[in-house]
N, C-alpha and C. Protein backbone atom coordinates (compact mmCIF):
# COMPACT_ATOMS: atom_id res chain seq x y z
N UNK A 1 125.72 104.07 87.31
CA UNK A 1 124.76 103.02 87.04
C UNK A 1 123.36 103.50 87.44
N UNK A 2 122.31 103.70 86.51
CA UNK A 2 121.22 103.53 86.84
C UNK A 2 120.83 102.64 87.74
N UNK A 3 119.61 102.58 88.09
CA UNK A 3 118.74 102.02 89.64
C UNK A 3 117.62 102.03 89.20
N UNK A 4 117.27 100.72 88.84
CA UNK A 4 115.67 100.74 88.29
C UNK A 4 114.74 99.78 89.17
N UNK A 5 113.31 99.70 89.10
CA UNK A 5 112.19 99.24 90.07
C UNK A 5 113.03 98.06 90.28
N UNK A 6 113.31 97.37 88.78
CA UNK A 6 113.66 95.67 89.29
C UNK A 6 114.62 95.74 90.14
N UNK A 7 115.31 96.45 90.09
CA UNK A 7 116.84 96.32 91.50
C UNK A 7 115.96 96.37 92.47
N UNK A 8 115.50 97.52 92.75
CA UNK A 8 114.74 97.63 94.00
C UNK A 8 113.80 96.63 94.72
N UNK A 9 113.05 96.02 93.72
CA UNK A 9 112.12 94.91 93.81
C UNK A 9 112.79 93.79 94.43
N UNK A 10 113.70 93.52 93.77
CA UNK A 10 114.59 92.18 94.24
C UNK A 10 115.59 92.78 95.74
N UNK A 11 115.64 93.77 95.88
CA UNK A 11 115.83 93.87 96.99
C UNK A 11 115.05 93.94 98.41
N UNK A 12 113.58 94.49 97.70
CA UNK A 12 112.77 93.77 98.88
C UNK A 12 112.44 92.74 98.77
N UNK A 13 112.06 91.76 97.85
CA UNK A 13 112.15 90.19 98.18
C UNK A 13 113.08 89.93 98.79
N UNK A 14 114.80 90.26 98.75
CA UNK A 14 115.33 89.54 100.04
C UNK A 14 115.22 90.06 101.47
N UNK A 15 115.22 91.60 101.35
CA UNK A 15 114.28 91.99 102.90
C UNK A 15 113.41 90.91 103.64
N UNK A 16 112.24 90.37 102.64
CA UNK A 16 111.52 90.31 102.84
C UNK A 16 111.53 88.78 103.15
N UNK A 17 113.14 88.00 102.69
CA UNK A 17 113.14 86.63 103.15
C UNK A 17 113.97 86.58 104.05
N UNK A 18 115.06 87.21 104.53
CA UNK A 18 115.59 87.39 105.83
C UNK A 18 115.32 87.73 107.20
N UNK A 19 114.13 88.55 106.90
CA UNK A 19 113.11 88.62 107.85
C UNK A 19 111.59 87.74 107.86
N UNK A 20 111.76 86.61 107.39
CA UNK A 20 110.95 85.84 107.15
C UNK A 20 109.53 86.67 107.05
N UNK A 21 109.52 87.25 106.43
CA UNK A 21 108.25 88.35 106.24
C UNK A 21 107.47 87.71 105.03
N UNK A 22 106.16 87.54 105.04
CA UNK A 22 105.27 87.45 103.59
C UNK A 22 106.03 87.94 103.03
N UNK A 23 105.80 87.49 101.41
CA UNK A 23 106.28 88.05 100.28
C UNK A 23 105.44 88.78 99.46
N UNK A 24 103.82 88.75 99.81
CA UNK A 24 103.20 89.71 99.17
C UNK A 24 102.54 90.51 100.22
N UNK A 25 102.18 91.82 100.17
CA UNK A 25 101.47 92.46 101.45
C UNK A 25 99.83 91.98 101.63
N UNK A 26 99.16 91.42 100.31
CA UNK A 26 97.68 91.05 100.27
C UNK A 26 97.31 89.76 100.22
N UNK A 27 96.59 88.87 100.69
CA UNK A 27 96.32 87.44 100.62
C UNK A 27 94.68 87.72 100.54
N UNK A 28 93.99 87.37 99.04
CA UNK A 28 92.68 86.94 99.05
C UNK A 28 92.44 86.03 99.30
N UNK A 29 91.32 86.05 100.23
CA UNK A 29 90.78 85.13 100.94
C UNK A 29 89.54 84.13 100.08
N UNK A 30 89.05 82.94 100.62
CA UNK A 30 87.83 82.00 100.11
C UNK A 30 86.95 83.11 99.66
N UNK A 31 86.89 84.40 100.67
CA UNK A 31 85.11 85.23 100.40
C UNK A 31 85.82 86.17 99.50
N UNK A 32 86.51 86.22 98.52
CA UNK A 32 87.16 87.13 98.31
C UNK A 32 87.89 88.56 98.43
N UNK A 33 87.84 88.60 99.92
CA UNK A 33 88.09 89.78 100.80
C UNK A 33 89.38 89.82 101.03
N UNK A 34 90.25 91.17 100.94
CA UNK A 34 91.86 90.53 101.39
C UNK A 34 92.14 91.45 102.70
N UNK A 35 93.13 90.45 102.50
CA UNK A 35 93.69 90.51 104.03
C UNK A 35 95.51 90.92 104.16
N UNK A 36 95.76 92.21 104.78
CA UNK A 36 96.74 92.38 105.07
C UNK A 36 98.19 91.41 105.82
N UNK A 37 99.06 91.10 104.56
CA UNK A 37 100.22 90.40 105.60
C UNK A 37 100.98 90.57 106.41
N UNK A 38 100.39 90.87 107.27
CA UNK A 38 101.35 92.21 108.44
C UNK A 38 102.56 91.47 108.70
N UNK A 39 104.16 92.57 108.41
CA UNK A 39 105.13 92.08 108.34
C UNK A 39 106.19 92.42 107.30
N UNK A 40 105.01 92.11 105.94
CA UNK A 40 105.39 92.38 104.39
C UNK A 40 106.26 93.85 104.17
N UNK A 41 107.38 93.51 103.64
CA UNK A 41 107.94 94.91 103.16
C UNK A 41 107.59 95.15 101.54
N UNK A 42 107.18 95.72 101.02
CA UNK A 42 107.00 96.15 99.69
C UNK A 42 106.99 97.71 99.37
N UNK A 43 106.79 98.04 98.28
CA UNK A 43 107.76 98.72 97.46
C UNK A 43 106.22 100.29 97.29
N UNK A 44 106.61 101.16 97.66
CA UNK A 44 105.86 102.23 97.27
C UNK A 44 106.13 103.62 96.47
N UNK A 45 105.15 103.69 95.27
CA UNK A 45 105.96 104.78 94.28
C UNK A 45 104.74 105.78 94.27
N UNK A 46 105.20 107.08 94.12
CA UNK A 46 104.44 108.10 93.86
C UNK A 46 105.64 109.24 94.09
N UNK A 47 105.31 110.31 94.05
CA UNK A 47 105.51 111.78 94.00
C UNK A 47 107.43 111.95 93.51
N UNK A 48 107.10 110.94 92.36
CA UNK A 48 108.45 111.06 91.56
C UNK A 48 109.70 110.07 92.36
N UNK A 49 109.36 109.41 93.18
CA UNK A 49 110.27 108.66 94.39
C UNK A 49 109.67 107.23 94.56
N UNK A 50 110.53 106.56 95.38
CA UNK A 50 109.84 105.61 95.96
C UNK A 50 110.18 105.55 97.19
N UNK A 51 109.48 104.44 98.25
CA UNK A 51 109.56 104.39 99.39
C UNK A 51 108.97 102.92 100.21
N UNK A 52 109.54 102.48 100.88
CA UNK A 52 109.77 101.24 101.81
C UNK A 52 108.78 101.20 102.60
N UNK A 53 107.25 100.37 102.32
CA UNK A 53 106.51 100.32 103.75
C UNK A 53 106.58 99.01 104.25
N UNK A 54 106.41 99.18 105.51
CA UNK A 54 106.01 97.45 106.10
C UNK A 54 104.81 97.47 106.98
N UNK A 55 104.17 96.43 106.25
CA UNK A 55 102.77 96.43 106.66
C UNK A 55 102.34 95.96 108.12
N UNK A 56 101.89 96.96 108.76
CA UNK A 56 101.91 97.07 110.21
C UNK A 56 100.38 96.36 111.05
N UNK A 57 99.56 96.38 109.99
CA UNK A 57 98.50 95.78 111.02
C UNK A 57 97.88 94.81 110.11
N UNK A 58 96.22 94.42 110.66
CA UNK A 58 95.50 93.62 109.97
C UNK A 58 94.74 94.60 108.82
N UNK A 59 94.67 95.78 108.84
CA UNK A 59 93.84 96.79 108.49
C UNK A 59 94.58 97.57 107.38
N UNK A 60 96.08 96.87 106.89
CA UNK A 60 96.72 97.60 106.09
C UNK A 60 97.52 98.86 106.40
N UNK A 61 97.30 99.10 107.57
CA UNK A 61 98.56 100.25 108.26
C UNK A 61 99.73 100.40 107.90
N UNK A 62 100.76 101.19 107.84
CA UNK A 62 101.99 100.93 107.64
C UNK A 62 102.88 101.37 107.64
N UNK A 63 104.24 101.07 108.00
CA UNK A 63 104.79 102.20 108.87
C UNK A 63 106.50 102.22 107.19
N UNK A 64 107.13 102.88 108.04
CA UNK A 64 108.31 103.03 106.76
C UNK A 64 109.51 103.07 107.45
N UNK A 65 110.13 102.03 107.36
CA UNK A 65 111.10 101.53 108.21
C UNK A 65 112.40 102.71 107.57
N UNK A 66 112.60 103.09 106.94
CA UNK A 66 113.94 103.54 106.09
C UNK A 66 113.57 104.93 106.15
N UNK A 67 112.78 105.61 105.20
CA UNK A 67 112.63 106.94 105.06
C UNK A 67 111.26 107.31 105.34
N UNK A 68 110.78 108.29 105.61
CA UNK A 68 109.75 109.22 106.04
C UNK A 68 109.17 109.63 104.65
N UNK A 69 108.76 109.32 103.31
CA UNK A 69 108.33 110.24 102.38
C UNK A 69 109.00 109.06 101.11
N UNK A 70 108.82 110.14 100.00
CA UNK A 70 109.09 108.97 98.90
C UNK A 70 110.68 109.76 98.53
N UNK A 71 111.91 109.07 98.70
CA UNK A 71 113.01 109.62 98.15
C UNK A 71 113.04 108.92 96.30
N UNK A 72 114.67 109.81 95.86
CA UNK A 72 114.75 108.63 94.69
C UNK A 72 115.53 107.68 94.48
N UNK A 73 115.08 106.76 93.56
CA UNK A 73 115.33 105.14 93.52
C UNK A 73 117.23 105.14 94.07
N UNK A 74 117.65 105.59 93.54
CA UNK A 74 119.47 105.78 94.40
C UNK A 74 119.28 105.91 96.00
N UNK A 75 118.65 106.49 95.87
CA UNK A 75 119.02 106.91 97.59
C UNK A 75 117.98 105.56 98.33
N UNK A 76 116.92 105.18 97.89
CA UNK A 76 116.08 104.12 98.74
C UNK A 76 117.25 103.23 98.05
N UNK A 77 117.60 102.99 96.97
CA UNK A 77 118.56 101.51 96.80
C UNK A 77 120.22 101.52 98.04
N UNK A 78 120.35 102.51 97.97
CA UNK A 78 121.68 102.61 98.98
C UNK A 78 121.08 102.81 100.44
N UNK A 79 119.83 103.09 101.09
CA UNK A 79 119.43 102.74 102.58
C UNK A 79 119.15 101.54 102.48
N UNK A 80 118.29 100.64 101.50
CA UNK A 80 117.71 99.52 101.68
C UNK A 80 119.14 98.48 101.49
N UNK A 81 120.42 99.01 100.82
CA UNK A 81 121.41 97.90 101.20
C UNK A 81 122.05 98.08 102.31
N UNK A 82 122.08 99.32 103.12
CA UNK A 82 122.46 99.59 104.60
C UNK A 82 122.06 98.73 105.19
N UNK A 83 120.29 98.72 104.83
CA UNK A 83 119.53 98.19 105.97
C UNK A 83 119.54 96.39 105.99
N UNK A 84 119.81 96.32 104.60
CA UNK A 84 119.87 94.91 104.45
C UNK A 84 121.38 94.10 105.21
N UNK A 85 122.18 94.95 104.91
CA UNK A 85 123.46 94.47 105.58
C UNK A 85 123.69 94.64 106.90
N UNK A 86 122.82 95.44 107.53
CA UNK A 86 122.52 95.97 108.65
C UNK A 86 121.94 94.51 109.93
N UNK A 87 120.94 94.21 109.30
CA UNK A 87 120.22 93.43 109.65
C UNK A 87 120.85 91.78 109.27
N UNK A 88 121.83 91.31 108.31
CA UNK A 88 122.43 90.42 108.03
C UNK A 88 123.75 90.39 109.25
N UNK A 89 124.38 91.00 109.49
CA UNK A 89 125.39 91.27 110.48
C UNK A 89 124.75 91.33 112.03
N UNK A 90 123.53 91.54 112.17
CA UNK A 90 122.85 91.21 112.95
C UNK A 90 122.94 89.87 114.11
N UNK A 91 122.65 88.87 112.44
CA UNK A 91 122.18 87.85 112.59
C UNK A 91 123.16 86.94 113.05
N UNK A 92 124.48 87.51 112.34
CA UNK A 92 125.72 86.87 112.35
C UNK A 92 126.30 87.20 114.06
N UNK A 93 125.87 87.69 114.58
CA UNK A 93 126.03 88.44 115.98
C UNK A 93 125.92 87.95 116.86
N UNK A 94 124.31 86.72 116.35
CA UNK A 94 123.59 86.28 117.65
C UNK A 94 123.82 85.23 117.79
């Protein structure tokens, strides 16, 4: 089976509601200036891969909870359901 953005996508929206995290990483503001949702997990593509950041400060920082670099869409879709089940069993724990 292929592994395309939308799988991936919909898998950080539920990341991103189990950890009650924003759902978008940017919120424009009244002055039209935006503002980082520190918390937000969303979806980063470049150098033929993608990759998992979560937005770490007010300033747009951000760290990468899963992998170090951009892997491909298989391999971020099979950590990000680790991590998702990971963190669901968690919950069930406490």
């Amino acid at each position: 089976m292929r592994i395309t953005l939308k799988q991936l996508q919909a898998q950080i929206e539920q990341l991103n509601s189990i950890t009650n995290s924003p759902k978008s990483p940017w919120t424009q503001g009244t002055d039209g200036r935006l503002s980082a949702n520190v918390g937000n997990h969303h979806l980063s593509r470049g150098f033929r891969g993608c990759c998992v950041h979560r937005m770490a400060n007010e300033n747009g920082g951000v760290t990468t909870p899963l992998v170090h670099g951009h892997v491909p869409k298989r391999e971020l879709f099979n950590k990000l359901e680790a991590y998702i089940s990971g963190i669901e069993a968690g919950k069930l724990g406490s």
